[in-house]
Protein backbone atom coordinates (compact mmCIF):
# COMPACT_ATOMS: atom_id res chain seq x y z
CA UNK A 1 62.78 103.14 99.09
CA UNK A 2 63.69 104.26 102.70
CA UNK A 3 66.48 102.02 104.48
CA UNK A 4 64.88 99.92 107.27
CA UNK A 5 66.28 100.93 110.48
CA UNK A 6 66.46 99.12 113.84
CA UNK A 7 63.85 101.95 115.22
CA UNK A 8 62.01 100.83 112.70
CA UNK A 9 62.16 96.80 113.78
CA UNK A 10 62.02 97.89 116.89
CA UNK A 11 58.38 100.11 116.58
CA UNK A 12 56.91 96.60 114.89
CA UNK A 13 57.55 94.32 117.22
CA UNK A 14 57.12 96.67 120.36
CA UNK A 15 59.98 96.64 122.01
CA UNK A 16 62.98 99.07 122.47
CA UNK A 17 65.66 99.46 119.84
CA UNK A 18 68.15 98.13 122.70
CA UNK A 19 65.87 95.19 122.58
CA UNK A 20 66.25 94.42 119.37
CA UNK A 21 70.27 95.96 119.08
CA UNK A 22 70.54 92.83 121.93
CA UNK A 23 68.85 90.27 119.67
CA UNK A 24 70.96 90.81 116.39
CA UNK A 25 73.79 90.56 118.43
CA UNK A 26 72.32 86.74 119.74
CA UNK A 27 72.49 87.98 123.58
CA UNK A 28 68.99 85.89 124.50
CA UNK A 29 69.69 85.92 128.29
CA UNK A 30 66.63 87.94 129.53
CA UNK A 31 64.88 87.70 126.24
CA UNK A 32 61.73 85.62 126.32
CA UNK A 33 60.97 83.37 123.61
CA UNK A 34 57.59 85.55 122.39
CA UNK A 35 59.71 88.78 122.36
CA UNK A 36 62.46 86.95 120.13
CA UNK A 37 59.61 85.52 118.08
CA UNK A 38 58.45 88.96 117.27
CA UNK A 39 61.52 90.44 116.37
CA UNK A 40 62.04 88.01 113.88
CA UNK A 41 59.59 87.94 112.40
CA UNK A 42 59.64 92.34 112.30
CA UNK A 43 62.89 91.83 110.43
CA UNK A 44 61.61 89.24 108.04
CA UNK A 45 58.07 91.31 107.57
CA UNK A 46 60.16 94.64 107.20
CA UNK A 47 63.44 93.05 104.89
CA UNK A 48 65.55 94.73 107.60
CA UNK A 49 69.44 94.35 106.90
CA UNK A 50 71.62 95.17 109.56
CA UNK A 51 74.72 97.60 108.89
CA UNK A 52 77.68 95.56 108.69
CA UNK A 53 79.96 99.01 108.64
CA UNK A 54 78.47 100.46 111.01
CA UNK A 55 78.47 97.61 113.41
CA UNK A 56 82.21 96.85 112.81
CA UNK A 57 82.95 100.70 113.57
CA UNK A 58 80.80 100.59 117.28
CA UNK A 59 81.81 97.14 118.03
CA UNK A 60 85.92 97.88 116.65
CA UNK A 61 86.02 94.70 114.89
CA UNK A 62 85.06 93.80 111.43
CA UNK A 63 84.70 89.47 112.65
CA UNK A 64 87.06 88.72 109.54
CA UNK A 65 90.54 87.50 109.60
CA UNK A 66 92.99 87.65 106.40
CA UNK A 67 95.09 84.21 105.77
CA UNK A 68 97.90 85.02 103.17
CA UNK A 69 99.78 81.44 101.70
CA UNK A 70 103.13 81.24 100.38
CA UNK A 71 101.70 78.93 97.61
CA UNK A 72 97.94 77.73 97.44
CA UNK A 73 99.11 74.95 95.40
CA UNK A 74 101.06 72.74 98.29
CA UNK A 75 98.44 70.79 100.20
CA UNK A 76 99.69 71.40 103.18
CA UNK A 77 97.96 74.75 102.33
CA UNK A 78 94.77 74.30 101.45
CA UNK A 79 94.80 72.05 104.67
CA UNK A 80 95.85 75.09 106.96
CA UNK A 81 93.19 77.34 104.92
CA UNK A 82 90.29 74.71 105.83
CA UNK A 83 91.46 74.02 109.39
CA UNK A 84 91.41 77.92 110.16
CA UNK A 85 87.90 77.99 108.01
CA UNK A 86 86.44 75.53 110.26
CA UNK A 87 87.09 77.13 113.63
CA UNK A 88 86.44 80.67 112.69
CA UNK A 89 83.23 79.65 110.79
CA UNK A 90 82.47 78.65 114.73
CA UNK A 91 83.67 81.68 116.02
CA UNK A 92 81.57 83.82 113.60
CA UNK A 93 84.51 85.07 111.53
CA UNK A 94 84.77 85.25 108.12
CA UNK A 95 88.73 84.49 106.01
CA UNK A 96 89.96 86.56 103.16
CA UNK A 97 92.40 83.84 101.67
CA UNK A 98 95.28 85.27 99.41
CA UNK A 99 97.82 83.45 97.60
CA UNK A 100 101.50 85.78 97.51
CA UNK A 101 103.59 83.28 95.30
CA UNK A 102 106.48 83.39 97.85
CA UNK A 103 106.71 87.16 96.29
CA UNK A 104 107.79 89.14 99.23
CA UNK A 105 106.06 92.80 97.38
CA UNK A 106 103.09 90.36 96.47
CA UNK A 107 102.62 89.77 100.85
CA UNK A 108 103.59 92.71 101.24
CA UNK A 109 100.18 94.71 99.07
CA UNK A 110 98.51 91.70 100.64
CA UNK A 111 98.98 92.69 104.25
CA UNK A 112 97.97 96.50 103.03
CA UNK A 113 95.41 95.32 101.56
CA UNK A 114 93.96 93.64 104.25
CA UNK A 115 94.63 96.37 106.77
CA UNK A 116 92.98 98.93 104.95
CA UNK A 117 89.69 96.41 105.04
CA UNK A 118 90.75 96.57 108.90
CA UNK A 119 90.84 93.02 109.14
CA UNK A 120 90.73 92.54 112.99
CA UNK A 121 93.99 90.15 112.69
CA UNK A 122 96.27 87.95 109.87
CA UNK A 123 97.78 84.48 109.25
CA UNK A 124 100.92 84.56 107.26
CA UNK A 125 103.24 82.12 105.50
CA UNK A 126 106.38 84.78 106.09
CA UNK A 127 108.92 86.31 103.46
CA UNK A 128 112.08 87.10 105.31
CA UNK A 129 112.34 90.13 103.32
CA UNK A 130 109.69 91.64 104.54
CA UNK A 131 111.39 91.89 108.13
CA UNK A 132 110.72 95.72 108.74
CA UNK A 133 107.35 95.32 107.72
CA UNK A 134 106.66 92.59 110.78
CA UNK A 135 108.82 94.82 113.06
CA UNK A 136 106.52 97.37 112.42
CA UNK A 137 103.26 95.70 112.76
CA UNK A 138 105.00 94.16 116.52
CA UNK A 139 105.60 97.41 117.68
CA UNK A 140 101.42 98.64 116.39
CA UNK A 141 100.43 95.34 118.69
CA UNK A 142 98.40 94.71 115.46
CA UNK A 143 97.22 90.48 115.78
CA UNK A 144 100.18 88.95 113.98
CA UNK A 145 101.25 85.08 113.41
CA UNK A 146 103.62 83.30 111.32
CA UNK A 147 102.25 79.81 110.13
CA UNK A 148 105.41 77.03 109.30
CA UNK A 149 107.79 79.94 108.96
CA UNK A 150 110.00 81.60 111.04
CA UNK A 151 112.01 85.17 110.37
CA UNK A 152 115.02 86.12 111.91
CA UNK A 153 115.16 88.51 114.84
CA UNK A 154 111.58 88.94 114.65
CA UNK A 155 109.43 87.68 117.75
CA UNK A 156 106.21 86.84 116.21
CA UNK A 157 104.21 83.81 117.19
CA UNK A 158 104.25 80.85 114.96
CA UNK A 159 103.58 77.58 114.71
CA UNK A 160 106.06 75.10 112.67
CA UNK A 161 106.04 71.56 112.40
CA UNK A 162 109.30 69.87 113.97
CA UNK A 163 111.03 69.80 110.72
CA UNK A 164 113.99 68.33 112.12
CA UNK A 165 112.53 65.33 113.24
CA UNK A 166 110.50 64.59 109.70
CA UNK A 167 113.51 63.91 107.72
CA UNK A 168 115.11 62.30 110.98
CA UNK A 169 111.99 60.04 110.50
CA UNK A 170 112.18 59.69 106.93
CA UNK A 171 116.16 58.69 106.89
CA UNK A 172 115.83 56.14 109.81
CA UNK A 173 112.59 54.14 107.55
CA UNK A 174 114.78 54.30 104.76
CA UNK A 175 117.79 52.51 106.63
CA UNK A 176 115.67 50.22 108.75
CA UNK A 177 114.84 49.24 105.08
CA UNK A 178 118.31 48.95 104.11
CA UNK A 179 119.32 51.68 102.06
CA UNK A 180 122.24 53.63 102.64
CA UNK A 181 122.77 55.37 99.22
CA UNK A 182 119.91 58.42 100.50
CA UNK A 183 119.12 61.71 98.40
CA UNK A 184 117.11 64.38 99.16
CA UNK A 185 114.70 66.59 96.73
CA UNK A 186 114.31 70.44 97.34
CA UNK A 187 112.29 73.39 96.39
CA UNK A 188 114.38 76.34 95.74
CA UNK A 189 117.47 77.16 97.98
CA UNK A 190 117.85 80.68 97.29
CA UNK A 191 115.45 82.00 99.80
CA UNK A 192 116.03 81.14 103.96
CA UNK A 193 112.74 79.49 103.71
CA UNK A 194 112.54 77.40 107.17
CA UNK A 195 110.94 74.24 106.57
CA UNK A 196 113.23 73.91 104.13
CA UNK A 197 116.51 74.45 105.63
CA UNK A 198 115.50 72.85 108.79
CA UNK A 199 114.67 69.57 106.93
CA UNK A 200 118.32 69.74 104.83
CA UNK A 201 119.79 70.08 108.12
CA UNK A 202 118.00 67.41 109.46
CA UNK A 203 118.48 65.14 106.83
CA UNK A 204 121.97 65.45 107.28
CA UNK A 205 121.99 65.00 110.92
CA UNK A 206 120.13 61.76 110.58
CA UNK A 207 122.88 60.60 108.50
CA UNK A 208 125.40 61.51 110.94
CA UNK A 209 123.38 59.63 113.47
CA UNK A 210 123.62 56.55 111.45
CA UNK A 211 127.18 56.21 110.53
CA UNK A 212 126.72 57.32 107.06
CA UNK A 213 128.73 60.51 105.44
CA UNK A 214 126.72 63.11 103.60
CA UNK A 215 127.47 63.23 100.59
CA UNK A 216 126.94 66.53 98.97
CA UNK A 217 125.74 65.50 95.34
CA UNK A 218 122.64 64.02 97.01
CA UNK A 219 121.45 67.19 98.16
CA UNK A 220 119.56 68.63 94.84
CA UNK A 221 117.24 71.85 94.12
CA UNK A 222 115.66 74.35 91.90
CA UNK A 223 112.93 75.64 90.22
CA UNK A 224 110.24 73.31 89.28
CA UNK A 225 110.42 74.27 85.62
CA UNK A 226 113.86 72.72 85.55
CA UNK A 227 112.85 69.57 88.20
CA UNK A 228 112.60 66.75 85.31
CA UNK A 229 115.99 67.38 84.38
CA UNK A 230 117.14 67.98 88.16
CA UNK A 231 115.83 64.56 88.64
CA UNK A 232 117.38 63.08 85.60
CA UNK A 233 121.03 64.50 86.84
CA UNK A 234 120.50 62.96 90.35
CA UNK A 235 119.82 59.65 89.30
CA UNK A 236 122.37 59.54 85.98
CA UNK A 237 124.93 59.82 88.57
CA UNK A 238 128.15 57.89 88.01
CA UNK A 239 126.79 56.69 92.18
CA UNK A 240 123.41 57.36 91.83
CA UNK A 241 121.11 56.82 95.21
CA UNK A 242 118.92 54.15 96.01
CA UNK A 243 116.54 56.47 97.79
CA UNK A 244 114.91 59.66 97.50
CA UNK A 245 113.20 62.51 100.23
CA UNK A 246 111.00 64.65 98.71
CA UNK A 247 111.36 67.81 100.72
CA UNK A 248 107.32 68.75 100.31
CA UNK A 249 104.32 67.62 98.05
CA UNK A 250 105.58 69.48 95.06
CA UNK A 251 108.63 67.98 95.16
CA UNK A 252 106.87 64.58 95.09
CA UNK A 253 104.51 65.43 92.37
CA UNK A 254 107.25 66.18 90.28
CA UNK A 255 109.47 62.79 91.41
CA UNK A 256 106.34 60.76 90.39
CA UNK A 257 106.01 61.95 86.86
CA UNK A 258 109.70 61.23 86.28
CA UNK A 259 109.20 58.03 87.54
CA UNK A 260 106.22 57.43 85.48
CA UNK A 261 107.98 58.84 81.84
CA UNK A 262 110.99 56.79 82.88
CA UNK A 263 109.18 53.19 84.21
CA UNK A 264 111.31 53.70 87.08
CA UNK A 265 110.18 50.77 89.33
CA UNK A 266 109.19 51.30 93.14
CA UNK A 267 111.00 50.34 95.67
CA UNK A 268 112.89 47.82 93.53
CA UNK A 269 114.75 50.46 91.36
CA UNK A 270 114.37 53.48 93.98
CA UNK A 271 112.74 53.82 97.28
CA UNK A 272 110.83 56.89 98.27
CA UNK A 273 109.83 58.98 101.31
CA UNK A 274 107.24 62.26 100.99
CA UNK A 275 107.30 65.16 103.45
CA UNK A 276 103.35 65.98 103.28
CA UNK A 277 100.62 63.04 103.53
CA UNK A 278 99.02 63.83 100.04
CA UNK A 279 95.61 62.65 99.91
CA UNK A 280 96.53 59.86 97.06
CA UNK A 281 99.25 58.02 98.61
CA UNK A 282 97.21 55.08 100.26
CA UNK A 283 95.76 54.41 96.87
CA UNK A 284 99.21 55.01 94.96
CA UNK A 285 101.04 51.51 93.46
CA UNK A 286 102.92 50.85 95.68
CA UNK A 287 101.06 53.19 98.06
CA UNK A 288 103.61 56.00 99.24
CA UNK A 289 105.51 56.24 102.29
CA UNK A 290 105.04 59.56 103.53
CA UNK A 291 105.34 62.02 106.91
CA UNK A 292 102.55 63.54 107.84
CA UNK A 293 102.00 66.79 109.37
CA UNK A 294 98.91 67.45 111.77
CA UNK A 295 97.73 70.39 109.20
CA UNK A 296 94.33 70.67 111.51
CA UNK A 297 96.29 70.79 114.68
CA UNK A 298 98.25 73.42 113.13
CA UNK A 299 95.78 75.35 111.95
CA UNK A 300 93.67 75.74 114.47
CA UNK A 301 96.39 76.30 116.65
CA UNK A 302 97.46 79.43 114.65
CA UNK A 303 93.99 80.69 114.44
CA UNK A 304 93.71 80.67 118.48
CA UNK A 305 96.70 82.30 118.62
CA UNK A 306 95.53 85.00 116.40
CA UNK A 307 92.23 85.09 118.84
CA UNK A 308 93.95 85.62 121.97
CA UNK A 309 96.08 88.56 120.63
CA UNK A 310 92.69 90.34 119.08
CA UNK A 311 91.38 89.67 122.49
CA UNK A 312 94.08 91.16 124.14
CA UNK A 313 94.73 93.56 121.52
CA UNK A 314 96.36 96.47 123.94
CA UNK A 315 98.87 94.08 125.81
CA UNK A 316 102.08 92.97 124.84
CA UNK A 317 101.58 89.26 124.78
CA UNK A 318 105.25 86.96 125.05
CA UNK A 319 105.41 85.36 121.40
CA UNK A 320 105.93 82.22 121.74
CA UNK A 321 106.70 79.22 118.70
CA UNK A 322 104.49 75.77 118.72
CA UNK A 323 106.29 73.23 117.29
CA UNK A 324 103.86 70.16 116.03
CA UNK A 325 104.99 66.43 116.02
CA UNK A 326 105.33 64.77 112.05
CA UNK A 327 104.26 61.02 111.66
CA UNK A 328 104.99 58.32 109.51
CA UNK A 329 103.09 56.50 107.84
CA UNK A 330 104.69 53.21 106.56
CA UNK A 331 103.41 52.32 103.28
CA UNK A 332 104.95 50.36 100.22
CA UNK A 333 106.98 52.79 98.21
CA UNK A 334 110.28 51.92 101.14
């Protein structure tokens, strides 16, 4: 069968194929309703589907953005993923979502990937190895922003919660509550992975600012394959802490199930603080004492960000980095 063509559409309902070229592309200002009625219903009488390709080559953008995760698994996440979902759904974009496993080679076929489907701009969770690569998309003034990470000498925009102030507002509820013995749960130190080191440091500032020495076998890590026994080593201690962080949602996942195999009792035996509002902790027993991030705020923040550099795709915007306000939320579980 012949392709349908706008001349086509345009021959049916009687009008000129700029006519019709204006309607697909929803500008109605001198359109009258009878015109727009007919053009509809030329495209629905005719099975007319516009060219996406070709449109994206005349118009230079292809309305899709590409969103690349360190780990789809954390909920702060699938949060992020939804909040930028929602506001380019409004903005008639479509998002590629793709998962790189903290694997900097993984982002790094990702970001081709994306590139070659000329993606008009990307979100990224950062891997500090892949510095050259962002240097080189900076200097292309390609629409570029980090999302809770930042990479050294490279002056991307990004948007990062105020890490130093979660565990700063974890350590305080813990001593308002009167513990002093206070431990903190990591993901994997090997890798400069900001939210990370920024809430270590901050946990250990928030000591400092409450009179109590760190004390360096309270600071664990590592893989989660080896977490159960991680856990085991931190509380078999000859010293053992009263209280626990949990650096992220993972890290809590896996601090509940020892807890659970063990009967360890909450807050009686062990108080504990999450960084991450999972969407169970009201309805946890006790329910969990947790920081929140603003996930939507941040989100949508990144994704405007992202907009105003495809919109200004030829200037050299200043980067600048958001930094978003954590909450807590005072439960039972401290």
């Amino acid at each position: 069968m012949k392709k349908v063509t706008i001349a086509d559409v345009a021959a049916y309902a009687n009008v000129s194929k700029s006519t019709v070229s204006q309607f697909l592309n929803k500008r109605f200002d001198y359109m009258g309703e009878d015109t727009k009625k007919r053009i509809e219903l030329a495209i629905k009488e005719l099975g007319y589907q516009p060219n996406i390709i070709a449109r994206s080559l005349k118009q230079k953008s292809t309305k899709t953005i590409g969103v690349i995760v360190a780990n789809i698994l954390h909920v702060f996440s699938t949060q992020i993923i939804r909040a930028i979902e929602d506001y380019c759904h409004k903005e008639k974009f479509h998002v590629i979502v793709c998962n790189a496993d903290d694997n900097s080679a993984k982002e790094k076929g990702y970001i081709d990937m994306l590139r070659a489907k000329q993606v008009d701009g990307i979100i990224t969770f950062p891997n500090s190895e892949n510095k050259d690569l962002y240097q080189e998309i900076i200097d292309e003034k390609y629409p570029f922003v980090f999302m809770d990470r930042l990479v050294p000498e490279i002056d991307m925009d990004a948007v990062l919660l105020d890490n130093h102030q979660a565990s700063q507002l974890a350590v305080d509820q813990f001593i308002a509550s009167g513990y002093q013995k206070i431990a903190i749960i990591s993901s994997p130190l090997q890798q400069p992975v900001t939210p990370r080191l920024e809430r270590i440091a901050g946990y250990k500032a928030a000591l400092a600012n409450n009179g109590i020495s760190y004390n360096k076998a309270y600071l664990a890590s590592g893989d989660f394959s080896e977490m159960q026994q991680i856990i085991r080593n931190l509380l078999t201690l000859s010293d053992p802490p009263e209280a626990i962080l949990a650096l992220n949602d993972r890290v809590l996942f896996e601090l509940l199930q020892y807890i659970k195999n063990n009967h360890v009792r909450i807050p009686d035996e062990l108080a504990i603080i999450g960084i991450d509002d999972v969407v169970f902790a009201p309805f946890y027993r006790p329910a969990l004492t947790t920081v929140a991030q603003p996930t939507f705020e941040m989100g949508k923040k990144a994704v405007q960000l992202l907009f105003r550099q495809i919109k200004n795709r030829e200037a050299r915007l200043k980067a600048n980095v958001y930094r978003f306000t954590p909450q807590l939320i005072n439960r039972e579980s401290c």
